[in-house]
N, C-alpha and C. Protein backbone atom coordinates (compact mmCIF):
# COMPACT_ATOMS: atom_id res chain seq x y z
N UNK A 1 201.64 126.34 17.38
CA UNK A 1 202.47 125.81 16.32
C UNK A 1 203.54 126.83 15.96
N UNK A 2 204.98 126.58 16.10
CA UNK A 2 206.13 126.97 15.59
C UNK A 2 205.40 127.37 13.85
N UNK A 3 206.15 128.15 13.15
CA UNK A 3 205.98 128.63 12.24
C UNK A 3 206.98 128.32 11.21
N UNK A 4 208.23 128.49 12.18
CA UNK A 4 209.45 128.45 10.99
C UNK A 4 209.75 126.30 10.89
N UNK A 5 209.16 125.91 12.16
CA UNK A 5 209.38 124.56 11.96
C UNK A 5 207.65 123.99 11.07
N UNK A 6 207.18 124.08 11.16
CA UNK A 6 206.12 124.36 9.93
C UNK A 6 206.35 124.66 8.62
N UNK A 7 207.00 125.34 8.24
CA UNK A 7 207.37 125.77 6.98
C UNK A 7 208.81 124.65 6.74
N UNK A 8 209.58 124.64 7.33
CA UNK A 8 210.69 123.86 7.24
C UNK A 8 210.36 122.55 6.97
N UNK A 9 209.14 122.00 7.80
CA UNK A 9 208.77 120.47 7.22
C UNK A 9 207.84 120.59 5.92
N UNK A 10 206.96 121.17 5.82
CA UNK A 10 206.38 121.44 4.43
C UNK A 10 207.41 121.56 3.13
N UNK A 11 208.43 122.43 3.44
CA UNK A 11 209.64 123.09 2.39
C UNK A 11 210.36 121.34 2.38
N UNK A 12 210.43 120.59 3.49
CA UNK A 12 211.23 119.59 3.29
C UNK A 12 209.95 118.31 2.25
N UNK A 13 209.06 118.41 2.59
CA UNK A 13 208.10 117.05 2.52
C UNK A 13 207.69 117.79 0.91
N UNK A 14 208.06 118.66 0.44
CA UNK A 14 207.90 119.37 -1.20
C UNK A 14 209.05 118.97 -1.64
N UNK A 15 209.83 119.31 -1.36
CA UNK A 15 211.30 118.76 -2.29
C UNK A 15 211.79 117.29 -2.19
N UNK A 16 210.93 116.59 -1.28
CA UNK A 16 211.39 115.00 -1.23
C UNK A 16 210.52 114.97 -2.83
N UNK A 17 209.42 115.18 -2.40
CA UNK A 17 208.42 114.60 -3.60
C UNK A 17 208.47 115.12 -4.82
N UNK A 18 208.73 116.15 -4.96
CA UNK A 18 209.73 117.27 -6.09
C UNK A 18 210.90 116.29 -6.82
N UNK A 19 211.75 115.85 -6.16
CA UNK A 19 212.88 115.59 -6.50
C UNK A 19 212.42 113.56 -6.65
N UNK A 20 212.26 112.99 -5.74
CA UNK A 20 211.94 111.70 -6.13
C UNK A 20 210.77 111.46 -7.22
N UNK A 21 210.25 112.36 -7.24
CA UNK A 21 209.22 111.81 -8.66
C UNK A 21 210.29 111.97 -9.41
N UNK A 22 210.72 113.31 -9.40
CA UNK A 22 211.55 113.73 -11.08
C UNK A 22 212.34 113.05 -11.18
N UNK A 23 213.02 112.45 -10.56
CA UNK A 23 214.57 111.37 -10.59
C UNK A 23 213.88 110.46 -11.25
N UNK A 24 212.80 109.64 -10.43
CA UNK A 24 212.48 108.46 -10.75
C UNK A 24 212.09 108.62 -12.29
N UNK A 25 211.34 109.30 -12.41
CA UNK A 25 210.89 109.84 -13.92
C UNK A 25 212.00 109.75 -14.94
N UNK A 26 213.13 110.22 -14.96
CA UNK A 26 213.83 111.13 -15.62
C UNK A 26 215.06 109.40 -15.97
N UNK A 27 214.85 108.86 -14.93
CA UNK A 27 216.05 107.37 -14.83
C UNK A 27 215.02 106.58 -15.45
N UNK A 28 213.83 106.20 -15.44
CA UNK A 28 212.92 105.27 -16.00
C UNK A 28 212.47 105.55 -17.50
N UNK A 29 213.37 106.84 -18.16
CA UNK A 29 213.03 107.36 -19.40
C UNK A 29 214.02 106.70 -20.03
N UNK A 30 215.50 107.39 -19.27
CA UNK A 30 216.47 106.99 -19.81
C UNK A 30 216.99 105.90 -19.91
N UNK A 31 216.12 104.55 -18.53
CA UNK A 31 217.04 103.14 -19.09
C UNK A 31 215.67 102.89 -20.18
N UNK A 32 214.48 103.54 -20.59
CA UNK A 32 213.48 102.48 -21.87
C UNK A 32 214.32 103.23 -22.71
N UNK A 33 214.91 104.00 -23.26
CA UNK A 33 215.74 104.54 -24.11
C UNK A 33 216.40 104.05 -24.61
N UNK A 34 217.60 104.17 -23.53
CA UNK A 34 219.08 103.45 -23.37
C UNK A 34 218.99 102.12 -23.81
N UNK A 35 218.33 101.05 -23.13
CA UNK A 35 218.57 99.73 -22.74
C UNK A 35 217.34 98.81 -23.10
N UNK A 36 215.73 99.39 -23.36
CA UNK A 36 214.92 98.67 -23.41
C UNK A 36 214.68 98.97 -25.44
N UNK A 37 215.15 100.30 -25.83
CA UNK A 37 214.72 100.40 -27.13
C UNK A 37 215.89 99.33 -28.18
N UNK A 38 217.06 99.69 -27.16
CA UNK A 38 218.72 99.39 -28.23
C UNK A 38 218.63 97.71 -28.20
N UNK A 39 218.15 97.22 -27.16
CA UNK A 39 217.79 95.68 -27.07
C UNK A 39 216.69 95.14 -27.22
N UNK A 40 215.33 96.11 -28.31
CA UNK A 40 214.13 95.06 -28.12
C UNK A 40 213.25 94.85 -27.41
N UNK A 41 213.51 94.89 -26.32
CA UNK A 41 213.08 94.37 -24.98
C UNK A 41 211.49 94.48 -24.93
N UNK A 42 210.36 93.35 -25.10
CA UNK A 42 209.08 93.62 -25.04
C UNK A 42 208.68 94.16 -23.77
N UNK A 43 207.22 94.09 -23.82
CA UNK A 43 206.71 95.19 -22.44
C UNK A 43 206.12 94.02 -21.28
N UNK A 44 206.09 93.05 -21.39
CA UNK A 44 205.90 91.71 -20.67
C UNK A 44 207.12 90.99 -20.21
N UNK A 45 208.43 91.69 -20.68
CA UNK A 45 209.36 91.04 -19.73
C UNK A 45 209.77 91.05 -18.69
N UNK A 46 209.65 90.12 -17.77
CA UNK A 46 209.70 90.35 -16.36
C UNK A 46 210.80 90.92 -15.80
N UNK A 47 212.18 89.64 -16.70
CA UNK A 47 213.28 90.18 -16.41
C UNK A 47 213.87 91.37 -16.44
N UNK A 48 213.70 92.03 -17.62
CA UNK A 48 213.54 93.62 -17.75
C UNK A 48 212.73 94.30 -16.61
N UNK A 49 211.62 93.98 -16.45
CA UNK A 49 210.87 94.62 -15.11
C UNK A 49 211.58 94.72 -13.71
N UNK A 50 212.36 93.47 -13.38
CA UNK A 50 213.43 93.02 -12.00
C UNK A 50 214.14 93.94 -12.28
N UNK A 51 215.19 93.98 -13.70
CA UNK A 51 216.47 95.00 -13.85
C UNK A 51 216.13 96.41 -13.72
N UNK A 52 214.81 96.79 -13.85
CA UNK A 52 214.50 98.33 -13.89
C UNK A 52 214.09 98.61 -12.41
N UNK A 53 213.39 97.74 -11.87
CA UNK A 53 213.26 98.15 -10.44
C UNK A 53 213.99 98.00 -9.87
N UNK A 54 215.60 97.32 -10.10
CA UNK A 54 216.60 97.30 -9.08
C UNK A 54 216.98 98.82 -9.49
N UNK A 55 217.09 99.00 -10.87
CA UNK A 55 217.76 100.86 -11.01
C UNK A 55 217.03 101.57 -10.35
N UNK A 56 215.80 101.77 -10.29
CA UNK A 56 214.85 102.69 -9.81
C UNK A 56 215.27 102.79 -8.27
N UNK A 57 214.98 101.17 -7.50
CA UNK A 57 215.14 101.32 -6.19
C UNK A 57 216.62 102.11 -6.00
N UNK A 58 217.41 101.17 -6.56
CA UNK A 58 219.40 102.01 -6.15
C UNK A 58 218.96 103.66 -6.42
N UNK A 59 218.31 103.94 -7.23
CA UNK A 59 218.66 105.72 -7.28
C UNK A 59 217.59 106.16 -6.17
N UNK A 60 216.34 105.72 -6.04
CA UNK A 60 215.68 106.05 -4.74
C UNK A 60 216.43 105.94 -3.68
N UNK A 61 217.00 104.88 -3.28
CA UNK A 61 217.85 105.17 -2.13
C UNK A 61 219.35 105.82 -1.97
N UNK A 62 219.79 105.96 -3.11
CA UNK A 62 220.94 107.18 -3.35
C UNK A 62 220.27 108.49 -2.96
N UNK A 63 218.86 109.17 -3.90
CA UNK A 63 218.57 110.44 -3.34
C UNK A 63 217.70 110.52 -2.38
N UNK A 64 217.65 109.47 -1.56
CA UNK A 64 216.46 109.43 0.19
C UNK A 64 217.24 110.50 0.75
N UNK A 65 218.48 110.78 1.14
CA UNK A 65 218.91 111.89 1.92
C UNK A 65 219.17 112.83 1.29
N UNK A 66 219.02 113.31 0.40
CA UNK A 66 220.01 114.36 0.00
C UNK A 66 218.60 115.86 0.12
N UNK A 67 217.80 115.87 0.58
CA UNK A 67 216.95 117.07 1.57
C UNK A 67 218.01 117.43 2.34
N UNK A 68 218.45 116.68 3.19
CA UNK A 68 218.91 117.20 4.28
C UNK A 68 220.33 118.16 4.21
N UNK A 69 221.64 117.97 3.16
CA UNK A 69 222.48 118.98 3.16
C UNK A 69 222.17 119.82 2.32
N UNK A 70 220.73 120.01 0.88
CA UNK A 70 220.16 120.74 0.82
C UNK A 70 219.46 121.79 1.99
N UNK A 71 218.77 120.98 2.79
CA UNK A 71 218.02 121.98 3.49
C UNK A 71 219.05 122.80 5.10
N UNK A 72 220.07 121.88 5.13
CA UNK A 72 220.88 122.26 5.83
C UNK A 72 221.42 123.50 5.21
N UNK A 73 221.66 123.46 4.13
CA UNK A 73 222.16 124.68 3.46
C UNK A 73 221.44 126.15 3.50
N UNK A 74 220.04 125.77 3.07
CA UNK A 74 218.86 126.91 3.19
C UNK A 74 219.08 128.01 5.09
N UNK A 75 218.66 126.61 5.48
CA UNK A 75 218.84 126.95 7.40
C UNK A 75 220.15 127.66 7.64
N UNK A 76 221.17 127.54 6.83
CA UNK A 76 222.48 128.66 7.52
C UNK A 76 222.62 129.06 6.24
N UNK A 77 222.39 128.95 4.91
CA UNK A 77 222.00 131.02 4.17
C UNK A 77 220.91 131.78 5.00
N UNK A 78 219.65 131.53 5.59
CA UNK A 78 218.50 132.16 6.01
C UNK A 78 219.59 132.85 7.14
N UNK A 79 220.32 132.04 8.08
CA UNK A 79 220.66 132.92 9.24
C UNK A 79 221.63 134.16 8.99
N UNK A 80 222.66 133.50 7.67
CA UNK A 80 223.66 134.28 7.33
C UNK A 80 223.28 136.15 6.66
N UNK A 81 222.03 135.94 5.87
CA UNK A 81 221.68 137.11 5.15
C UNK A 81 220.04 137.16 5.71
N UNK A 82 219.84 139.09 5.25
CA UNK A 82 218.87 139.22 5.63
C UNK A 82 217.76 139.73 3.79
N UNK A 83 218.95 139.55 3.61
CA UNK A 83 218.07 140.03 2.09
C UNK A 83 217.93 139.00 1.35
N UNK A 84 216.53 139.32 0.64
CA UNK A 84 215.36 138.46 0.16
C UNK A 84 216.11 137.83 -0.88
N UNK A 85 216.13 138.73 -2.15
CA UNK A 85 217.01 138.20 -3.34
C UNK A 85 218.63 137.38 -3.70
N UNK A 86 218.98 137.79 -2.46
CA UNK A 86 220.70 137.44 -2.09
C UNK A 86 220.07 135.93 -1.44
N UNK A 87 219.00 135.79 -0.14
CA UNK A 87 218.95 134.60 -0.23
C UNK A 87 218.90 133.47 -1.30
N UNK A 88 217.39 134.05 -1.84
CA UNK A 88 216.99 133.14 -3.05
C UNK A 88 218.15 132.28 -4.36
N UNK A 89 219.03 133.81 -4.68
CA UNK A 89 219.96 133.36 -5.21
C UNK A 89 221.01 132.13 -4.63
N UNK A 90 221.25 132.40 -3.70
CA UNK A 90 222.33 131.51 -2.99
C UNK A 90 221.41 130.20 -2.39
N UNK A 91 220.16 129.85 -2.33
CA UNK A 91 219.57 128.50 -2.22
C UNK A 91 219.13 128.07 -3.40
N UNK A 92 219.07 128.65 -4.71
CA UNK A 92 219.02 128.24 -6.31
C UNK A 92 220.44 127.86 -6.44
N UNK A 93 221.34 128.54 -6.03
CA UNK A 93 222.81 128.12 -6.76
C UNK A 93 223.27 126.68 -5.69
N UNK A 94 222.65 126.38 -4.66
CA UNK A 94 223.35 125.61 -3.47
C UNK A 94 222.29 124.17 -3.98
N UNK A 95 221.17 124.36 -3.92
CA UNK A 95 220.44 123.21 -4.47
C UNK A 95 220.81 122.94 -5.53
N UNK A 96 220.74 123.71 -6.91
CA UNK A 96 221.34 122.85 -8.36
C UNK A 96 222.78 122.38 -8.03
N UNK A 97 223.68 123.07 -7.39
CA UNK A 97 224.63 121.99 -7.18
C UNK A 97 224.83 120.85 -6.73
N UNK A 98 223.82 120.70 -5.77
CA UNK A 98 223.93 119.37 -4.86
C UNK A 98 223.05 118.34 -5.59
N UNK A 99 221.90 118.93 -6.80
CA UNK A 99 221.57 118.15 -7.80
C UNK A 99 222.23 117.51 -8.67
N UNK A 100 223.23 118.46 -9.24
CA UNK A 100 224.08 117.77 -10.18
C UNK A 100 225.00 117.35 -9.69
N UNK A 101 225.37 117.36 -8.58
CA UNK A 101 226.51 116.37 -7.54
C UNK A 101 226.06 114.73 -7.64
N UNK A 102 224.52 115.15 -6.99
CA UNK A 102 223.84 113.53 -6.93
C UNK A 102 223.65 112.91 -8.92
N UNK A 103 223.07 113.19 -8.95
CA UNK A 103 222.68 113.31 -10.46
C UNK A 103 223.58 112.81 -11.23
N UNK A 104 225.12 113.39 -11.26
CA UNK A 104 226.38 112.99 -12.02
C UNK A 104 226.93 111.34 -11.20
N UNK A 105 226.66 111.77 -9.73
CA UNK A 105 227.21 110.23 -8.78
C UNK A 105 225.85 108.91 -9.12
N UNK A 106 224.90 109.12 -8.71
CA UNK A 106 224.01 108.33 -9.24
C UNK A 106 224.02 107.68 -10.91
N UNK A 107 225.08 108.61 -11.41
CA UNK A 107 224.68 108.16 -12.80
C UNK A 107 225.58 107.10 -13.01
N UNK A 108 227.01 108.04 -12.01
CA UNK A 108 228.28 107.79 -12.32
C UNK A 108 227.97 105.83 -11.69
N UNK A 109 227.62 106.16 -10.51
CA UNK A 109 227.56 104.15 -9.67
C UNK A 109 226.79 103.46 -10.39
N UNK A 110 226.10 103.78 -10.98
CA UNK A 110 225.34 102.66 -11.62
C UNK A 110 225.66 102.27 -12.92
N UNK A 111 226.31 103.21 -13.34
CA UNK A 111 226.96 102.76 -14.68
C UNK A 111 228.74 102.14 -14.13
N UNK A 112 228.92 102.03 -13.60
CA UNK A 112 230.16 101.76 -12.81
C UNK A 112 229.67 100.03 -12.81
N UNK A 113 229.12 99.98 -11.83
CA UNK A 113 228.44 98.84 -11.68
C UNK A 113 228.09 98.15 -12.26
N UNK A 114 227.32 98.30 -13.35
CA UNK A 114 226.78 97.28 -14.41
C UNK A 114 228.30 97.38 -15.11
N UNK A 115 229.26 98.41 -15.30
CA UNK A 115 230.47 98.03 -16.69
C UNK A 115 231.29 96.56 -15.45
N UNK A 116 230.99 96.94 -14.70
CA UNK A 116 232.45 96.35 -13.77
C UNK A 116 231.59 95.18 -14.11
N UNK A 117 230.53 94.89 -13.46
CA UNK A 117 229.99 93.17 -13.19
C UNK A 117 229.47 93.12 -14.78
N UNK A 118 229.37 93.64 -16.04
CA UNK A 118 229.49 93.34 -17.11
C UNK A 118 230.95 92.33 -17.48
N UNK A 119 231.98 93.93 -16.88
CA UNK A 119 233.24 93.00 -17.22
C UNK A 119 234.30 91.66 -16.68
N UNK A 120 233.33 91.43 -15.38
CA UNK A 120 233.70 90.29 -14.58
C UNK A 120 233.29 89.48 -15.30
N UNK A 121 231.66 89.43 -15.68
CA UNK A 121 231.06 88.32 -16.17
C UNK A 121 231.14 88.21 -17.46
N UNK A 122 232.34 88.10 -18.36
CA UNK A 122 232.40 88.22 -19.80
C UNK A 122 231.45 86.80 -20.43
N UNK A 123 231.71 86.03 -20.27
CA UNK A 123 230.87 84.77 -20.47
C UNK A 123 229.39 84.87 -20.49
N UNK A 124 229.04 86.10 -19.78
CA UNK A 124 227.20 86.11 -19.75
C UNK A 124 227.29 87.33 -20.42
N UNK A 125 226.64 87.89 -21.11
CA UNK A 125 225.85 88.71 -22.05
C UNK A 125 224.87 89.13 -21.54
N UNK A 126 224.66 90.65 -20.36
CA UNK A 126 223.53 90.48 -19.50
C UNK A 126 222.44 91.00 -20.01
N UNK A 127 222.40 92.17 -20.86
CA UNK A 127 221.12 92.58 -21.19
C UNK A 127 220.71 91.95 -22.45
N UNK A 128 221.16 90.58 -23.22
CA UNK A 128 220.61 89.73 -24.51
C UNK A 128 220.11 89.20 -23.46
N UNK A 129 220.68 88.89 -22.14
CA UNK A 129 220.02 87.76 -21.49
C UNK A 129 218.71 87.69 -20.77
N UNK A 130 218.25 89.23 -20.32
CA UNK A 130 217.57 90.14 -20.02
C UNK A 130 216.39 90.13 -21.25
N UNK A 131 216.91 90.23 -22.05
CA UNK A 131 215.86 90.49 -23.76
C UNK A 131 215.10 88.73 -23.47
N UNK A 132 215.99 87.84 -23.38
CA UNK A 132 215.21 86.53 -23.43
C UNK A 132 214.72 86.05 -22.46
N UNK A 133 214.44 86.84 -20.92
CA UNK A 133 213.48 87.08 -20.48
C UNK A 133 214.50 85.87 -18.90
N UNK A 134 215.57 86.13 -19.06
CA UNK A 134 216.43 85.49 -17.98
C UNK A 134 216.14 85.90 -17.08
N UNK A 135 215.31 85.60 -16.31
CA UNK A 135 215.15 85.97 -14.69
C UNK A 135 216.61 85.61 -13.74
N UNK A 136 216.78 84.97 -13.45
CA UNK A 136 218.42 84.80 -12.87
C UNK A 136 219.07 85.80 -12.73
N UNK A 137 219.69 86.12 -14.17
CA UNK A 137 220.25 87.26 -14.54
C UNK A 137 219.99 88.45 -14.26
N UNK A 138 218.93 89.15 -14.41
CA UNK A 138 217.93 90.14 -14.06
C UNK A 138 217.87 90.15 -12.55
N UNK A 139 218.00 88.86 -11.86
CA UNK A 139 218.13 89.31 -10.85
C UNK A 139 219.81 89.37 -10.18
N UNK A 140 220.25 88.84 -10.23
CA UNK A 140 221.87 88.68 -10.39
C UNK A 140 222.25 90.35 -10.48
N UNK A 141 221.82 90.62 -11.61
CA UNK A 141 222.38 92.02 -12.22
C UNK A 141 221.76 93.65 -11.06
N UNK A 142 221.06 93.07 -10.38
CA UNK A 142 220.18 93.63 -10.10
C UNK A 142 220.56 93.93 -8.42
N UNK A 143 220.78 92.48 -7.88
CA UNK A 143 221.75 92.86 -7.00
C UNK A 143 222.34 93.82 -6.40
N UNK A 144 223.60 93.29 -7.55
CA UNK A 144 224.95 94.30 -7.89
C UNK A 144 224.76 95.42 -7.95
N UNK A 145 223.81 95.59 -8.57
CA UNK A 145 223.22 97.19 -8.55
C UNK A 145 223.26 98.02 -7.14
N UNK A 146 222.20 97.85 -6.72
CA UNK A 146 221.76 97.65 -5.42
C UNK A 146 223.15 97.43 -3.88
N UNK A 147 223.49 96.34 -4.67
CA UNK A 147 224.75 96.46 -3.28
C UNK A 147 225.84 97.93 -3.52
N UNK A 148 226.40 97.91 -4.91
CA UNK A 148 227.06 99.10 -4.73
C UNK A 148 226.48 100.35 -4.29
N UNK A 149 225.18 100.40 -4.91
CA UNK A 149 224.88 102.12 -4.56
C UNK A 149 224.55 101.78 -2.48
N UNK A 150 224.32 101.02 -1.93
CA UNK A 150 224.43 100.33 -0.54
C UNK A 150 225.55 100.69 0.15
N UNK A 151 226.84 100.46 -0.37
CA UNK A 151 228.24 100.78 -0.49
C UNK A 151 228.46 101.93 -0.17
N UNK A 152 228.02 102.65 -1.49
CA UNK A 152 228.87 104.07 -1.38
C UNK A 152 227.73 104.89 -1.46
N UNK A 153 226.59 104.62 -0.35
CA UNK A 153 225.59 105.90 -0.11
C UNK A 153 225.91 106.45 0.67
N UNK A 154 226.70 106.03 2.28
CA UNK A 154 227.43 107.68 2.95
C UNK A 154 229.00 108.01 2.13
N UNK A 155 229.44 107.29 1.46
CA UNK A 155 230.46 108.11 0.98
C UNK A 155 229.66 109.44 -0.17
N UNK A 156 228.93 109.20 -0.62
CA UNK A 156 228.36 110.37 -1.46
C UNK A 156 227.58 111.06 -0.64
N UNK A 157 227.15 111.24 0.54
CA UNK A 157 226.43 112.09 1.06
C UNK A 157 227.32 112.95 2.08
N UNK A 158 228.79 112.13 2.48
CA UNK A 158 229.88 113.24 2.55
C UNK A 158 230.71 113.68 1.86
N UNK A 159 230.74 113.71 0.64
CA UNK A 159 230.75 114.39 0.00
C UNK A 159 229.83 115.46 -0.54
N UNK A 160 228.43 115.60 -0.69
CA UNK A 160 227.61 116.30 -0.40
C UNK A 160 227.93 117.30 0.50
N UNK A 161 228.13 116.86 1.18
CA UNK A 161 228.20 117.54 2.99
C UNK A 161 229.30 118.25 2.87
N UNK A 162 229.97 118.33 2.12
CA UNK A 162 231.43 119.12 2.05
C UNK A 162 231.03 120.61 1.50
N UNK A 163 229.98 120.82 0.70
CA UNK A 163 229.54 121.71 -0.20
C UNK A 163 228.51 122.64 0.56
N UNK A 164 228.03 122.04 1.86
CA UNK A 164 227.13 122.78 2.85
C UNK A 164 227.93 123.92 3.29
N UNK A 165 227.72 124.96 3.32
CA UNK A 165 228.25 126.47 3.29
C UNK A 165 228.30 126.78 5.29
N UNK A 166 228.39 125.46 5.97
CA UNK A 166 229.16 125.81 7.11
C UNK A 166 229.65 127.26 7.67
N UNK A 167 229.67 127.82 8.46
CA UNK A 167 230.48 128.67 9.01
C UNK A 167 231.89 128.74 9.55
N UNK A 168 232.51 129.44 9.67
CA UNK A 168 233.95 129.22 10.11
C UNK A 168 233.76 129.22 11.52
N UNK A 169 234.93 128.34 11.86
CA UNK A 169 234.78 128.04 13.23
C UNK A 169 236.39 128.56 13.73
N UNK A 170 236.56 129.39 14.78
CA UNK A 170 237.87 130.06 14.81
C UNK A 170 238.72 128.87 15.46
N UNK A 171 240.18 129.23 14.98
CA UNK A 171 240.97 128.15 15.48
C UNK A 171 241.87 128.99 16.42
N UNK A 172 241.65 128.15 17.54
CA UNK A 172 242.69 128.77 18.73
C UNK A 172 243.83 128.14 18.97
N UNK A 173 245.21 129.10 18.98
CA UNK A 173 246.24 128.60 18.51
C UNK A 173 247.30 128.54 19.88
């Protein structure tokens, strides 16, 4: 058994589960907060149940990749330096960024999404409609969700990818 590919899948199969609990956690706080306290919303509504698992799923599959220009990052600081502390620092500063990259975009599409197909659909009222237990709607809304973050999941993961600390590659002139 390889050692460093051993550690590399362990280091990877920790930060999936690291990071998708805490997301999921941290988005399922903020829409009973946001959206289930400001509207009422009992604990038996289904429709509410559809609208939260479409958020949950869209941000699960927004942060399914984002290990990889994290850990891409780790794999060329490790080659670049040989010192311990200079690493550590520079894979703490390279991961919280690419957290709050996803973190701010995830927040940013889904709130994008619900204002836009809020403001298409002026005539429907989606989360009163949601409170009265509108399945349709809930799922409708839910969708939309879902298709945009669908949309623009490789545009945010190259962008990601822009922030991976690459090496220079010489240009021959």
């Amino acid at each position: 058994m390889k050692n460093d590919i051993f550690y590399y899948a362990v280091s990877e199969l920790l930060l999936s589960i690291f990071l998708g609990v805490s997301l999921l956690y941290f988005t399922y706080r903020l829409i009973e907060k946001g959206i289930k306290k400001k509207y009422n919303i009992g604990d038996n509504n289904l429709s509410y149940s559809i609208f939260m698992s479409s958020i949950l799923f869209s941000v699960a599959y927004l942060i399914k990749d984002i290990k990889t220009p994290i850990l891409n990052s780790i794999r060329i600081l490790q080659e670049s330096t040989d010192d311990g502390s200079v690493l550590f620092f520079d894979v703490t500063k390279y991961t919280l960024l690419f957290l709050v990259v996803v973190i701010l975009s995830i927040f940013i599409i889904n709130l994008i999404s619900l204002s836009l197909f809020t403001f298409m659909t002026k005539n429907i009222k989606e989360f009163q409609e949601i409170q009265k237990n509108n399945i349709a709607v809930a799922i409708f809304t839910g969708v939309i969700v879902i298709s945009i973050s669908i949309m623009l999941k490789d545009s945010l993961y190259f962008l990601l990818d822009t922030f991976v600390p690459y090496p220079d590659v010489p240009k021959f002139e």
